[in-house]
Every structure is written in structure tokens, then in C-alpha cells.
C-alpha atoms as a PDB file:
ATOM      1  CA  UNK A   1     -12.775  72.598 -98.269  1.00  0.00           C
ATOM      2  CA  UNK A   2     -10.326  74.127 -95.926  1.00  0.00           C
ATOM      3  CA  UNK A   3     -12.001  76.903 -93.935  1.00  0.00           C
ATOM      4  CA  UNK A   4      -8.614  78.633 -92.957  1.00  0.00           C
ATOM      5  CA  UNK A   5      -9.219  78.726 -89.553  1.00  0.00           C
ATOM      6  CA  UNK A   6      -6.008  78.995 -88.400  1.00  0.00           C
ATOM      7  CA  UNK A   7      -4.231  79.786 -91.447  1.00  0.00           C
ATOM      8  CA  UNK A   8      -0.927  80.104 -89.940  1.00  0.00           C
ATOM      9  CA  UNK A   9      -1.278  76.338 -89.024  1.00  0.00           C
ATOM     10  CA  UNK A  10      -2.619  75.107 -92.299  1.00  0.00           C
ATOM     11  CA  UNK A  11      -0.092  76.362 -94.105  1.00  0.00           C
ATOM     12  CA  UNK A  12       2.285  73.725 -93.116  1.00  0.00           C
ATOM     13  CA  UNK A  13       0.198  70.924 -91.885  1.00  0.00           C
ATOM     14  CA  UNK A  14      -3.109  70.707 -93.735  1.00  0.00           C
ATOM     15  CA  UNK A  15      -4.379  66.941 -94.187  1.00  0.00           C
ATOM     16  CA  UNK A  16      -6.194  68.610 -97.620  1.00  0.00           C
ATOM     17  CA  UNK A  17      -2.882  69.203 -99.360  1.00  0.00           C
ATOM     18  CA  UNK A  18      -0.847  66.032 -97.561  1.00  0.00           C
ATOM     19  CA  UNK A  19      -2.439  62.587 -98.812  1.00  0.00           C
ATOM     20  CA  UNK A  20      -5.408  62.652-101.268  1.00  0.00           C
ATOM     21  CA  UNK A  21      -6.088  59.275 -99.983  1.00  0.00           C
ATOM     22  CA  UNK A  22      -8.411  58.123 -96.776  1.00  0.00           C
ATOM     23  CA  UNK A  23      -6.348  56.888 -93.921  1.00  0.00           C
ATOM     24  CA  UNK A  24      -5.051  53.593 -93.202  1.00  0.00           C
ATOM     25  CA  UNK A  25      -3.826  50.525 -94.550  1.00  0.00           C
ATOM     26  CA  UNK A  26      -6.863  50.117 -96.606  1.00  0.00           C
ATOM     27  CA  UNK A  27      -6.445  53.610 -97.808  1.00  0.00           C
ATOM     28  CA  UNK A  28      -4.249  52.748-100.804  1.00  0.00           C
ATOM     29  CA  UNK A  29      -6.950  53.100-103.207  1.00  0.00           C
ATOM     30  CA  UNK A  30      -9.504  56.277-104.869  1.00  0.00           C
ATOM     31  CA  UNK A  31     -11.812  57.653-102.108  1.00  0.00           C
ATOM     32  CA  UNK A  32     -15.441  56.797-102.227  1.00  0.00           C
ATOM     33  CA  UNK A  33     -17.353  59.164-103.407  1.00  0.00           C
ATOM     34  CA  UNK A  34     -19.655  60.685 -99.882  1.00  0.00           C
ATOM     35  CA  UNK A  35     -23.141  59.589 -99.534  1.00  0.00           C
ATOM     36  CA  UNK A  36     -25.697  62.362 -99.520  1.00  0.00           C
ATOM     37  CA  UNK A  37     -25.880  62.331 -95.621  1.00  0.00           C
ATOM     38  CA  UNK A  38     -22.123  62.690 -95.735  1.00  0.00           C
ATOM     39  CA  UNK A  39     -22.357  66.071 -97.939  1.00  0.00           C
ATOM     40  CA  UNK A  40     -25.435  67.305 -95.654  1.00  0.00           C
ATOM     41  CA  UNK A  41     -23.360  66.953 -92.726  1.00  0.00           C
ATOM     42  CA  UNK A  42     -20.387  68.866 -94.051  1.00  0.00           C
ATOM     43  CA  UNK A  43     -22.554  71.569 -95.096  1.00  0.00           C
ATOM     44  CA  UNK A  44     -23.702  71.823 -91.806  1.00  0.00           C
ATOM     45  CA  UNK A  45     -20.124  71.408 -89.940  1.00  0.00           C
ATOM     46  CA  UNK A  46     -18.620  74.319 -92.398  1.00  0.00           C
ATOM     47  CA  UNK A  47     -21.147  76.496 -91.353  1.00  0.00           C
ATOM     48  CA  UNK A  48     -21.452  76.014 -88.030  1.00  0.00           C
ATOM     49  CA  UNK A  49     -17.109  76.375 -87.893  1.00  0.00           C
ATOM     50  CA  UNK A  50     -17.654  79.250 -89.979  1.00  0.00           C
ATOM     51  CA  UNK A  51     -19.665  81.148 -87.866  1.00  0.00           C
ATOM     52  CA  UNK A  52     -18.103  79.524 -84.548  1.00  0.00           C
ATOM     53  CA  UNK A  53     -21.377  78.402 -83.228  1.00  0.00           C
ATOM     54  CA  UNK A  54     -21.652  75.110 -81.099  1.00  0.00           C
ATOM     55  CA  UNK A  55     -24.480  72.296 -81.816  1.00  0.00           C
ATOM     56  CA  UNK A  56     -26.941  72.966 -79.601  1.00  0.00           C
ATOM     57  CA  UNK A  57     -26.471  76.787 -80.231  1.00  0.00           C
ATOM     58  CA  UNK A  58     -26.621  75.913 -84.126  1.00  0.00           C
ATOM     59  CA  UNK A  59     -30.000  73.968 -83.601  1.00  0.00           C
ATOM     60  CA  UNK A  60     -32.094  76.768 -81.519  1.00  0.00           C
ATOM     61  CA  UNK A  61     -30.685  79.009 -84.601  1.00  0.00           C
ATOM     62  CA  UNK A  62     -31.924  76.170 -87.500  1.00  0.00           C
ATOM     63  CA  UNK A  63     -35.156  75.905 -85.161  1.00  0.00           C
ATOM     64  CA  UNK A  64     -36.061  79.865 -84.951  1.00  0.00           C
ATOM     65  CA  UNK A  65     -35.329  80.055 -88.668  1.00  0.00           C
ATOM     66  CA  UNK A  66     -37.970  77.355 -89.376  1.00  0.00           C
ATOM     67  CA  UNK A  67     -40.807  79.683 -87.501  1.00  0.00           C
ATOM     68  CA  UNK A  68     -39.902  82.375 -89.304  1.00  0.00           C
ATOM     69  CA  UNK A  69     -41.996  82.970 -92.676  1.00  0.00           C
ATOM     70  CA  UNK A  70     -39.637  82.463 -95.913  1.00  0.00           C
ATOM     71  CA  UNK A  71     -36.654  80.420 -96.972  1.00  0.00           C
ATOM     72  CA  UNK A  72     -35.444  78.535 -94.124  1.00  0.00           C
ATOM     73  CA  UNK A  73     -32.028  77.923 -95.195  1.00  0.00           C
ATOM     74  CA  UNK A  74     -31.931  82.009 -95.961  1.00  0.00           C
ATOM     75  CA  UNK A  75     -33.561  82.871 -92.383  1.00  0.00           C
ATOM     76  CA  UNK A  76     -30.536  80.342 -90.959  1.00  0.00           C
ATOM     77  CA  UNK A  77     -27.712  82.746 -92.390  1.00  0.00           C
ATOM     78  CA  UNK A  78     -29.616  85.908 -91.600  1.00  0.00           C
ATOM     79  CA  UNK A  79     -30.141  84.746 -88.362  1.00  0.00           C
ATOM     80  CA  UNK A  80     -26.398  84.090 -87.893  1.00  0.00           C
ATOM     81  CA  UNK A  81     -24.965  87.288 -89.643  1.00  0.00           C
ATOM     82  CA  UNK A  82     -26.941  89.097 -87.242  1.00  0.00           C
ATOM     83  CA  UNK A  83     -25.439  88.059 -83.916  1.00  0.00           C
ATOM     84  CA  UNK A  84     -23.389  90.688 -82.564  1.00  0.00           C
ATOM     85  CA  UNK A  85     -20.167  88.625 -82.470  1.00  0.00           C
ATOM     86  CA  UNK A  86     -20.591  88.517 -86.265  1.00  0.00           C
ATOM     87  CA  UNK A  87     -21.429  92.262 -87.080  1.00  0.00           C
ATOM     88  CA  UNK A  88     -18.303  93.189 -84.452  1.00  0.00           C
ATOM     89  CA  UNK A  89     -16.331  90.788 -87.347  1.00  0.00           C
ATOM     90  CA  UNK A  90     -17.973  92.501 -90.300  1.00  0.00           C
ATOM     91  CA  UNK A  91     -17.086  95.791 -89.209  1.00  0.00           C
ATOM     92  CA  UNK A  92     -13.605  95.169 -88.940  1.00  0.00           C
ATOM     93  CA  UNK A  93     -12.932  95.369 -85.224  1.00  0.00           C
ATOM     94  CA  UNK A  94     -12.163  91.878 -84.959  1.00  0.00           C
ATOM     95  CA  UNK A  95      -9.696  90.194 -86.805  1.00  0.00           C
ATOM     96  CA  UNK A  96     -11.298  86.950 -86.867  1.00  0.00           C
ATOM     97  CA  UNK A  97     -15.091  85.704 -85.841  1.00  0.00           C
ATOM     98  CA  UNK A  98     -13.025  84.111 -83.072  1.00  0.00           C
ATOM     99  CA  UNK A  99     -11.292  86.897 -81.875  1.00  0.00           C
ATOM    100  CA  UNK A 100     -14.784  89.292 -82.503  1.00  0.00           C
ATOM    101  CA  UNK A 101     -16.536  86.820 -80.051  1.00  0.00           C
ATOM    102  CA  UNK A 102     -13.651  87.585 -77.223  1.00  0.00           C
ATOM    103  CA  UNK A 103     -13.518  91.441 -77.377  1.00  0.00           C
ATOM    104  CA  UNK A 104     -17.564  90.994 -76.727  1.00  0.00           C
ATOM    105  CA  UNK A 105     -17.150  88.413 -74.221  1.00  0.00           C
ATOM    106  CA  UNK A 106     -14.433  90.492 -72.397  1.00  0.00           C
ATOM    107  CA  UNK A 107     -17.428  93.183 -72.190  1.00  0.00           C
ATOM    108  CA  UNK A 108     -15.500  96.040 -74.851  1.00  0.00           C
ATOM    109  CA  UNK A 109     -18.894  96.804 -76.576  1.00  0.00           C
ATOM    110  CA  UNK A 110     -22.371  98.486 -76.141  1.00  0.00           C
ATOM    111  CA  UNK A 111     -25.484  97.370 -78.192  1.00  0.00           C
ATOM    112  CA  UNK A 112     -28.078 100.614 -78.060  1.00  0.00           C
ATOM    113  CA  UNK A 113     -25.882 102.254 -75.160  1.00  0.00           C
ATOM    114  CA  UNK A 114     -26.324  99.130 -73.303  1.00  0.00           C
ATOM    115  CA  UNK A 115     -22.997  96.991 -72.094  1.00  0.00           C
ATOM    116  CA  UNK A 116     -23.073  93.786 -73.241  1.00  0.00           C
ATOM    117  CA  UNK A 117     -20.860  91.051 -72.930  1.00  0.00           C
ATOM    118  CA  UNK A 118     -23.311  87.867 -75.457  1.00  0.00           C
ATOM    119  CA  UNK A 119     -21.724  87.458 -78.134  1.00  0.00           C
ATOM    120  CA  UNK A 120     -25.231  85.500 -79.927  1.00  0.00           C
ATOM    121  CA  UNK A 121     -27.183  89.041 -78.873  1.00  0.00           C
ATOM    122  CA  UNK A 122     -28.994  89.495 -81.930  1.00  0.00           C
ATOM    123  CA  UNK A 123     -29.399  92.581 -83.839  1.00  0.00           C
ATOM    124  CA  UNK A 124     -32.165  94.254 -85.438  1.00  0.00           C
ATOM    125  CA  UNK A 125     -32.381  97.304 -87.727  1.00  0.00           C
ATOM    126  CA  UNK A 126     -31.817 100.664 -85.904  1.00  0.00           C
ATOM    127  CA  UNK A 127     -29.760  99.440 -83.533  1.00  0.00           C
ATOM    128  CA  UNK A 128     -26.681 100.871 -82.714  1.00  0.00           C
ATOM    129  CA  UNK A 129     -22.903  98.935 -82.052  1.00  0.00           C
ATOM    130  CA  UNK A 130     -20.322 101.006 -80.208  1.00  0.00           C
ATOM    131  CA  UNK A 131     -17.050 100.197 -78.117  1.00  0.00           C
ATOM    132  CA  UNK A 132     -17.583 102.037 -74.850  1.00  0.00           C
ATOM    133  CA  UNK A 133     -15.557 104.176 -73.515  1.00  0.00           C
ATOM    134  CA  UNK A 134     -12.911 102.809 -71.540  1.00  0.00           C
ATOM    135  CA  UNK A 135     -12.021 100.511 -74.210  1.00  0.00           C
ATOM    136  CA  UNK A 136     -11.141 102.915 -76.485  1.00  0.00           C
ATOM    137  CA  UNK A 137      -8.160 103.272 -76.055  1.00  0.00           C
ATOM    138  CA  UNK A 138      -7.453  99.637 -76.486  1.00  0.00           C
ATOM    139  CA  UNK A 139      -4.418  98.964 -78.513  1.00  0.00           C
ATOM    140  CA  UNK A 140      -6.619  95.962 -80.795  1.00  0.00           C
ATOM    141  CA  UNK A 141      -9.119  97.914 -81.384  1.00  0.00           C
ATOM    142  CA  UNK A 142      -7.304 101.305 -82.419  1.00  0.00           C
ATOM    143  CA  UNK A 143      -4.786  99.583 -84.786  1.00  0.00           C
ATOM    144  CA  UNK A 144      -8.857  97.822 -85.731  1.00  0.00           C
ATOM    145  CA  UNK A 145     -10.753 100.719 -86.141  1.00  0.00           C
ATOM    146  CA  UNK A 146      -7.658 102.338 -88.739  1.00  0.00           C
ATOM    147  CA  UNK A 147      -7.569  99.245 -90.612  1.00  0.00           C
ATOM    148  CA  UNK A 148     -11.216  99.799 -91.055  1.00  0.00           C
ATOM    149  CA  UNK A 149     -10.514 101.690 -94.659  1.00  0.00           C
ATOM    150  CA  UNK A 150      -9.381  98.644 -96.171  1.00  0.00           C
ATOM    151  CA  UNK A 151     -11.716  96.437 -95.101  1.00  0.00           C
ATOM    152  CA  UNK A 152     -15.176  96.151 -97.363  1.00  0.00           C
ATOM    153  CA  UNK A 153     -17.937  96.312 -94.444  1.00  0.00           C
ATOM    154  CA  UNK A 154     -21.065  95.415 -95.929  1.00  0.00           C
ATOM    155  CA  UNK A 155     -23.839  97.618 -97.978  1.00  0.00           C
ATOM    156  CA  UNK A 156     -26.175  96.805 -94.214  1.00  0.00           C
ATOM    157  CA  UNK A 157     -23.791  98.178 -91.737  1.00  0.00           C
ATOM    158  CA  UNK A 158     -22.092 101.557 -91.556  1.00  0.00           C
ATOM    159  CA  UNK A 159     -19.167 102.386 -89.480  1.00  0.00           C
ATOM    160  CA  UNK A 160     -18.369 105.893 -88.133  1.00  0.00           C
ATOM    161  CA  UNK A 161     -14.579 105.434 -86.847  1.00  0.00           C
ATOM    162  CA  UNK A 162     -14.718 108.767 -84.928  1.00  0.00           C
ATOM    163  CA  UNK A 163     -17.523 107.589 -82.451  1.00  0.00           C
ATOM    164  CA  UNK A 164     -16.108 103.960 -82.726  1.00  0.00           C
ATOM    165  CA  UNK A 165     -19.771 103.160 -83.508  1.00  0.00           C
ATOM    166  CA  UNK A 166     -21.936 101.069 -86.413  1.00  0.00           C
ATOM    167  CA  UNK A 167     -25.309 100.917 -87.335  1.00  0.00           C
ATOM    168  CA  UNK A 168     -27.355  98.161 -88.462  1.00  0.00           C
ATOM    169  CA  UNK A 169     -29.180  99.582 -91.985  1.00  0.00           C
ATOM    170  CA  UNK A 170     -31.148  96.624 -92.665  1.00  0.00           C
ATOM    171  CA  UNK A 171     -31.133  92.745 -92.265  1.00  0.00           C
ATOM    172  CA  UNK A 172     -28.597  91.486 -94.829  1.00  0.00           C
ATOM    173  CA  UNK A 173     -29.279  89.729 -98.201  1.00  0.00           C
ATOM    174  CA  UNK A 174     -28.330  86.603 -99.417  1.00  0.00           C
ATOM    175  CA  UNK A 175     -25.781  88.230-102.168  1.00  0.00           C
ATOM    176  CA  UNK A 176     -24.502  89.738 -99.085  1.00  0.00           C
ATOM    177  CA  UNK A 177     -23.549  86.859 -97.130  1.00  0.00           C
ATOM    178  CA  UNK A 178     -20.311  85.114 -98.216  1.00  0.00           C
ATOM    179  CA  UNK A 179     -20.771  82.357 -96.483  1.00  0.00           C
ATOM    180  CA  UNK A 180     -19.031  79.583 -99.586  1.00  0.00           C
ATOM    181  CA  UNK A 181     -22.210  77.038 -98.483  1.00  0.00           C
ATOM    182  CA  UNK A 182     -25.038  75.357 -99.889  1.00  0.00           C
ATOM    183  CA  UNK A 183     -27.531  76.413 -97.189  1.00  0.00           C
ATOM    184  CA  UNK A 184     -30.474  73.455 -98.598  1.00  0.00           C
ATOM    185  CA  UNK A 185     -28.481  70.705 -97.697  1.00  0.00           C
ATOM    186  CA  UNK A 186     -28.402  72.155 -94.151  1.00  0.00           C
ATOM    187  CA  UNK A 187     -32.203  72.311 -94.472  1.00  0.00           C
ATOM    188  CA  UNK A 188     -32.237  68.294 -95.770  1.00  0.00           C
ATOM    189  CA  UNK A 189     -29.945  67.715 -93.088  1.00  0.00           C
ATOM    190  CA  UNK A 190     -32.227  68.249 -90.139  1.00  0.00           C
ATOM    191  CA  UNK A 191     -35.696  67.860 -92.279  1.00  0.00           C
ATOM    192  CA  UNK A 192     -35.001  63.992 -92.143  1.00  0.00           C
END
């Protein structure tokens, strides 16, 4: 599945659309079809590259989604919609999840009045995303923040472009997550 991470690359140069067959000299032939390990694993890899997260970052995520009560594979994707690199994505402030994560990093917003500069800060309910002040004025973030009207933010967020803030409604749902994945295999894939 290509995951159009850098779509201005894959455009010319994607492996998916060049040779349908495996590499190699021995790669004249059909490709095998992938073992079920295989197809747990790139469940797992899609999401992670999705959401930008590295291994050891993905596992404490997979691991506090186990303790919770409910569908683990459904805790997993709450758990990531809800880090605040994510929601600055959903809200249309950052371009990409990529880009999101670097306007936190660089320090540009506030969660509940407070600076912050984690991009895996999680958010609850009630709480409260803005840009602070100095950043404002930004030239990303203002071309951003007018985009925003043309962007669909999702039904558990709600953006106020005059204060340059967003709220957090409620945890999202799973119809509200479009995360293209099969989030059981991710389960199966560290369950064995």
C-alpha cells in the first residue's frame, strides 16, 4: 500500500508502480503470497509510518493500550490520535503529521495555557490546544489556520481560528479514525 509519504517523490519513483515482481535474478517469476507474520508486520509498520511513531515509542503505546479496559487494537488508535502532534495535524495547522510534530517540537503551541514543546503529550477531554502568542504571526501557520475552512477537522475537535485555539470534545471513535489498517493483526502481532 503506498502511504504517500512524500508524495512528491512517489510520484516518479515508487517501487509499487515500477516492477510487480520481487527483486533479483530469481525474481522473474509471481510473488509468493506473505505468510501471516509477514501481513502482521505490515500492519504494524503502516501504522506506526502513519502516525510517525518510532518502535520503542510504538510499543509503550501497544503496552498502555493493553491495561486499558476494552478493545486493545481500538485503545492503540485512540491512544495515538490523541497525541498532540496528531490533533495539531487534525486541525489543520500542520500540513503533514511530520510537519505537525516540528511546529510542536519548535515550541509554537500551548496545551491548557501551558508551553509545550512533546509532540507524544497526550490529550484528554477539556483540554485546550492553542498557538501562543508570538507565533502567531507565523507565516505557516496563518496561510494554516485560513486553509482551515477546507479542511474536515473531526466531529471530537473544534477549532476557533480567531483565538488560534481547539478543543478536545471527546476521545475519538473508531468511525472517526481513518487510519486504512486492520488494527487485530497489530494485536496478533505482539500477542505471539
Amino acid at each position: 500500500m503506498k502511504l504517500f509519504l512524500k508524495a512528491e517523490r512517489c510520484v516518479t519513483k515508487c517501487t509499487l508502480d515500477k516492477r510487480p515482481t520481487p527483486p533479483g535474478p530469481q525474481g522473474t517469476g509471481k510473488r509468493r503470497r506473505p505468510t501471516e507474520f509477514a501481513l502482521q508486520w505490515r500492519e504494524k509498520q503502516k501504522l506506526r509510518r502513519t502516525y510517525g511513531v518510532l518502535e520503542a515509542q510504538f510499543r509503550r503505546h501497544y503496552d498502555e493500550a493493553e491495561r486499558r479496559p476494552g478493545s486493545t487494537g481500538f485503545n492503540l488508535l485512540q491512544i495515538l490520535e490523541s497525541r498532540l502532534d496528531n490533533v495539531v495535524y487534525r486541525i489543520g495547522l500542520g500540513g503533514s503529521r511530520s510537519q505537525a510534530r516540528q511546529l510542536v517540537r519548535h515550541g509554537h503551541f500551548t496545551l491548557n495555557g501551558r508551553k509545550t514543546d512533546i509532540p507524544s503529550a497526550m490529550v484528554k477531554p477539556g483540554d485546550s490546544v492553542g498557538v501562543r502568542e508570538k507565533s502567531r504571526k507565523l507565516e505557516i501557520l496563518v496561510q494554516a489556520a485560513d486553509a482551515t475552512g477546507q479542511r474536515q477537522i473531526p466531529a471530537w475537535l473544534t477549532f476557533t481560528r480567531e483565538s488560534f485555539t481547539a478543543r478536545v470534545n471527546a476521545l475519538p471513535l473508531r468511525h472517526e479514525i481513518d487510519a486504512q489498517v486492520t488494527e487485530q493483526l497489530v494485536v496478533e502481532f505482539y500477542a505471539r
